[in-house]
C-alpha atoms as a PDB file:
ATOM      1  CA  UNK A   1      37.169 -18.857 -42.099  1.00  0.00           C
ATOM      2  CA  UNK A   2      36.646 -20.746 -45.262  1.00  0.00           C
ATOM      3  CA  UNK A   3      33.956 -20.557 -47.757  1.00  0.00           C
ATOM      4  CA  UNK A   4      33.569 -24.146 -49.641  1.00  0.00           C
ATOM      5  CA  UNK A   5      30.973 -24.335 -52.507  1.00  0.00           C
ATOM      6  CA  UNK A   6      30.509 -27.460 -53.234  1.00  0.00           C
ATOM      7  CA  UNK A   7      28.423 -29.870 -56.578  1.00  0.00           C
ATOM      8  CA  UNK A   8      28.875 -32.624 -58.328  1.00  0.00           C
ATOM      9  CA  UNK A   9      29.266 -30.875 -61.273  1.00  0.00           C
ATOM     10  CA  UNK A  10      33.177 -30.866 -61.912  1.00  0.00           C
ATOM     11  CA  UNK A  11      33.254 -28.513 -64.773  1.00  0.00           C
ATOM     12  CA  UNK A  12      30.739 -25.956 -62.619  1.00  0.00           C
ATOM     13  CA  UNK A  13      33.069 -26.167 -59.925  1.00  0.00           C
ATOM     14  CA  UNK A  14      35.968 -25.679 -61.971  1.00  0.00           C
ATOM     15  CA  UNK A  15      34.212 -22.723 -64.105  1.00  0.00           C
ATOM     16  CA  UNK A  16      33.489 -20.956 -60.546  1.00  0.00           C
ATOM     17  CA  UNK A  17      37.013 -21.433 -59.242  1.00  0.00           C
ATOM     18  CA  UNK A  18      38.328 -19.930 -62.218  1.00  0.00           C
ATOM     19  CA  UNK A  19      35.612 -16.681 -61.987  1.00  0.00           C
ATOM     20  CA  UNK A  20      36.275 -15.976 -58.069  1.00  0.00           C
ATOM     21  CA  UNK A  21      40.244 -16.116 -59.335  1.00  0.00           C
ATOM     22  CA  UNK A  22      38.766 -13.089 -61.947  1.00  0.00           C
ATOM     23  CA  UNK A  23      36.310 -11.234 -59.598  1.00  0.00           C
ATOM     24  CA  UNK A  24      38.570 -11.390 -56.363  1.00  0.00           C
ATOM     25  CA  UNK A  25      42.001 -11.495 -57.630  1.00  0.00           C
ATOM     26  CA  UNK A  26      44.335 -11.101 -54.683  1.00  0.00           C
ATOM     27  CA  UNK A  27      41.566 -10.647 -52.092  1.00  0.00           C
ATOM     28  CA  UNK A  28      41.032 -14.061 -51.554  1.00  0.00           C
ATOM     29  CA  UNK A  29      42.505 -17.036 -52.667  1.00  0.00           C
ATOM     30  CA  UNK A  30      40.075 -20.021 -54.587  1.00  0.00           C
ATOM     31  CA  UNK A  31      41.454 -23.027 -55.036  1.00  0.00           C
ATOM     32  CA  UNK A  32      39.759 -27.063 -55.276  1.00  0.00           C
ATOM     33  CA  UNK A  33      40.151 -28.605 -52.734  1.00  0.00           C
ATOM     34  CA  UNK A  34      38.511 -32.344 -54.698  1.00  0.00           C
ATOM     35  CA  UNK A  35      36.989 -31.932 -58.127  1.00  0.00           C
ATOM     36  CA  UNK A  36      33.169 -31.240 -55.999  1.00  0.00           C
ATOM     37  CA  UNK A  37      34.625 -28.956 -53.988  1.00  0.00           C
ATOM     38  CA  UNK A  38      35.728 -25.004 -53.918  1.00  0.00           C
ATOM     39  CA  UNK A  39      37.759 -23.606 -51.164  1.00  0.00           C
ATOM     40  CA  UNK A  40      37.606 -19.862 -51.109  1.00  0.00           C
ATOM     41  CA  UNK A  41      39.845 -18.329 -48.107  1.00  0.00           C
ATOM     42  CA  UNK A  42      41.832 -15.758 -47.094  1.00  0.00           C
ATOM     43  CA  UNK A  43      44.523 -15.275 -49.347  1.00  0.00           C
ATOM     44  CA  UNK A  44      47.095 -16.123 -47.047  1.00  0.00           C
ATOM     45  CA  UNK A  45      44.873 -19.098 -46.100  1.00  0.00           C
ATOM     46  CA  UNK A  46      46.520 -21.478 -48.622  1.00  0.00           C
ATOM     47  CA  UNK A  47      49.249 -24.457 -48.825  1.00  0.00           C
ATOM     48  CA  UNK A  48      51.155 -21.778 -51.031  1.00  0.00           C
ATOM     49  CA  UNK A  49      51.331 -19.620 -47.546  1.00  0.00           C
ATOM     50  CA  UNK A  50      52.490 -22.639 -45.371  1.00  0.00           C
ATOM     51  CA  UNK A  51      55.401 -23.512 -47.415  1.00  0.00           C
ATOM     52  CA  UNK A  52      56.353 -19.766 -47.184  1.00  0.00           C
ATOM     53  CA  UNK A  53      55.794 -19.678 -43.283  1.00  0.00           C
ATOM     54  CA  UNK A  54      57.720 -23.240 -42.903  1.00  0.00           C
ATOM     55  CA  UNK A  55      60.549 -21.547 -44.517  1.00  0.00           C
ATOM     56  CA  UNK A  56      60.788 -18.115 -42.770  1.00  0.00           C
ATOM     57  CA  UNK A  57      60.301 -19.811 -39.759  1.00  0.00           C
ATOM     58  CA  UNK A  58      62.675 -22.707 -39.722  1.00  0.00           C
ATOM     59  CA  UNK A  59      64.933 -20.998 -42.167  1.00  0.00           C
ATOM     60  CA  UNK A  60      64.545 -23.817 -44.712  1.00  0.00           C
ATOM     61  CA  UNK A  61      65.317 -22.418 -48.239  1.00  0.00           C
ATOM     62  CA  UNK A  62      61.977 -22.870 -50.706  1.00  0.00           C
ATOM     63  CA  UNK A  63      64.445 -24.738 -53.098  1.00  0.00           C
ATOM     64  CA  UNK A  64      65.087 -27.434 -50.139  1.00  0.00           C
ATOM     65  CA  UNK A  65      60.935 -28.016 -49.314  1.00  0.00           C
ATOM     66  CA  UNK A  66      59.636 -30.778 -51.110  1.00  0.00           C
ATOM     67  CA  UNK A  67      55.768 -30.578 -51.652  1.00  0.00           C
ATOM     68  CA  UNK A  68      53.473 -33.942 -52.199  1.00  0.00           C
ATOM     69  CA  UNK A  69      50.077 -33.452 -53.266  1.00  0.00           C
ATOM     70  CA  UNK A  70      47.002 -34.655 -55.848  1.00  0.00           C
ATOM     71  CA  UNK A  71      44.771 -31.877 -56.093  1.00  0.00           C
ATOM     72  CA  UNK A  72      44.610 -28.167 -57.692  1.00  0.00           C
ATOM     73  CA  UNK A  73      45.039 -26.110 -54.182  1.00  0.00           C
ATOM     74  CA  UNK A  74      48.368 -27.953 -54.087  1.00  0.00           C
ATOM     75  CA  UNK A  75      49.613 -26.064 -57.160  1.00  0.00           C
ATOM     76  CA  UNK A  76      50.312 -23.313 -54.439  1.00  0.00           C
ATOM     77  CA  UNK A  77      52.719 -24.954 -52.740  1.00  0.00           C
ATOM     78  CA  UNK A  78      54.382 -27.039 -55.918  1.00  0.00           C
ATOM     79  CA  UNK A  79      55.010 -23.123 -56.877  1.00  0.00           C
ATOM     80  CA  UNK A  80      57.307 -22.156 -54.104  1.00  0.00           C
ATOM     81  CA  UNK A  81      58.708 -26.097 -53.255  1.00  0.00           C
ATOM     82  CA  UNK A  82      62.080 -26.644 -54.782  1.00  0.00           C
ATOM     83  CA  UNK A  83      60.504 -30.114 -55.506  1.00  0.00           C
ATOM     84  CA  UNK A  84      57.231 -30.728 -56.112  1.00  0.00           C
ATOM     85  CA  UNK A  85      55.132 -34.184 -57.204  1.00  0.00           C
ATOM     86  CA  UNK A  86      51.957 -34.694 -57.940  1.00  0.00           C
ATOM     87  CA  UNK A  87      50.316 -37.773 -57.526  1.00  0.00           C
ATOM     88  CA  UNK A  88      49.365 -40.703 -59.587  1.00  0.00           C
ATOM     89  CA  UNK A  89      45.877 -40.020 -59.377  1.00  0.00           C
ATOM     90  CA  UNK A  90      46.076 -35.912 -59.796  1.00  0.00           C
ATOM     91  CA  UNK A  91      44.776 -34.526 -62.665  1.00  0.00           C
ATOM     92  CA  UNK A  92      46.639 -33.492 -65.931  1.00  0.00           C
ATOM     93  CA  UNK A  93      46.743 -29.645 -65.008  1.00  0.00           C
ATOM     94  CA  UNK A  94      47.771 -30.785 -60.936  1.00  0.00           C
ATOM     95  CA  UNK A  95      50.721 -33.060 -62.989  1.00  0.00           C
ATOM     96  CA  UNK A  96      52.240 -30.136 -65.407  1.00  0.00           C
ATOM     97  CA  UNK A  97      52.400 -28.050 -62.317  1.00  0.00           C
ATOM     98  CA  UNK A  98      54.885 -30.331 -60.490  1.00  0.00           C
ATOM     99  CA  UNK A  99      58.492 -31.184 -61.716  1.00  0.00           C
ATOM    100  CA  UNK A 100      57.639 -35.030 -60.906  1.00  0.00           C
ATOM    101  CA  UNK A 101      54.739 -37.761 -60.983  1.00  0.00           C
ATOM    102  CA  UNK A 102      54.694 -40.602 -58.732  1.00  0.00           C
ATOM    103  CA  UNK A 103      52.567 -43.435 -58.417  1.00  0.00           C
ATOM    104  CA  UNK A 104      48.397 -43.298 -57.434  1.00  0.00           C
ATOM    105  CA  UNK A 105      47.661 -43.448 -53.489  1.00  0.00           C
ATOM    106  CA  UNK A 106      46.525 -46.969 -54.268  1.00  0.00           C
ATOM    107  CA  UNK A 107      49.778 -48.197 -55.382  1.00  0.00           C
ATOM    108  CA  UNK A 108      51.947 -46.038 -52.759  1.00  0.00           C
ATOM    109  CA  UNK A 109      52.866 -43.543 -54.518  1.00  0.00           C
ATOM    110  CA  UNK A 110      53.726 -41.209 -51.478  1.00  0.00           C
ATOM    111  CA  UNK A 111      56.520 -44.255 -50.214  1.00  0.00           C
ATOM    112  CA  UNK A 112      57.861 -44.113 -53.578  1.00  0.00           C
ATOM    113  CA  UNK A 113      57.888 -40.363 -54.301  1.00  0.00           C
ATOM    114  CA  UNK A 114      59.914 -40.056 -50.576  1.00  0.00           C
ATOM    115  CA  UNK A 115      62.373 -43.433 -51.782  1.00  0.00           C
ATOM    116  CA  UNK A 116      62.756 -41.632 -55.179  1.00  0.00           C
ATOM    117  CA  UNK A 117      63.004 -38.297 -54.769  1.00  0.00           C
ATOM    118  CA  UNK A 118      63.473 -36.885 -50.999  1.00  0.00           C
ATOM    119  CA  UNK A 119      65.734 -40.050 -49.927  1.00  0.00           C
ATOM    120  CA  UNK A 120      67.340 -40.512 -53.124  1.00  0.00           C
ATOM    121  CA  UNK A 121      67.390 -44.697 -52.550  1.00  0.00           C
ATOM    122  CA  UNK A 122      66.748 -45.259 -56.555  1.00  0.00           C
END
């Protein structure tokens, strides 16, 4: 089950993510999932939770997982991923929680953080 609460009101939506963090601390985990909308879950129901999982149960350490992603519920999994890169197109506070920035989606960013990064090719 998933609550998502939802305006086009960025700052709102941030302001509210940042209250349920307050008001339900480790009952539930809030997190935007795009600047309009907030995902409020489980706490276990969270990209932070399926990097865990992936590495209990294919006994991959969390310092081998690399984690991709452009918006603030990534910042779960960037945590725990021995690599993590944000996007082009993520915002400032999705950028300083990854150890590397790649390109935007438009200018394949993805191919180049895998090349770069989880290949090593450059």
């Amino acid at each position: 089950m998933k609550i998502v609460g939802v305006s086009p009101d960025f700052e709102l939506v941030e302001r509210c993510e940042n209250e349920a963090r307050e008001r339900f601390g480790d009952l539930a985990s809030a997190a935007r999932s795009r600047p309009q909308y907030l995902d409020i879950t489980h706490p276990d129901a969270n990209k932070g939770e399926v990097v865990r999982r992936v590495s209990r149960k294919l006994g991959i350490p969390f310092e081998a997982i690399a984690a991709v992603g452009d918006m603030a519920n990534d910042v779960l999994m960037f945590a725990l991923s021995g690599l993590s890169i944000a996007m082009g197109q993520s915002t400032e506070e999705v950028k300083r929680a990854a150890r590397r920035v790649t390109k935007s989606n438009t200018e394949d960013g993805f191919a180049e953080a895998i090349e770069r990064w989880v290949l090593n090719e450059h």
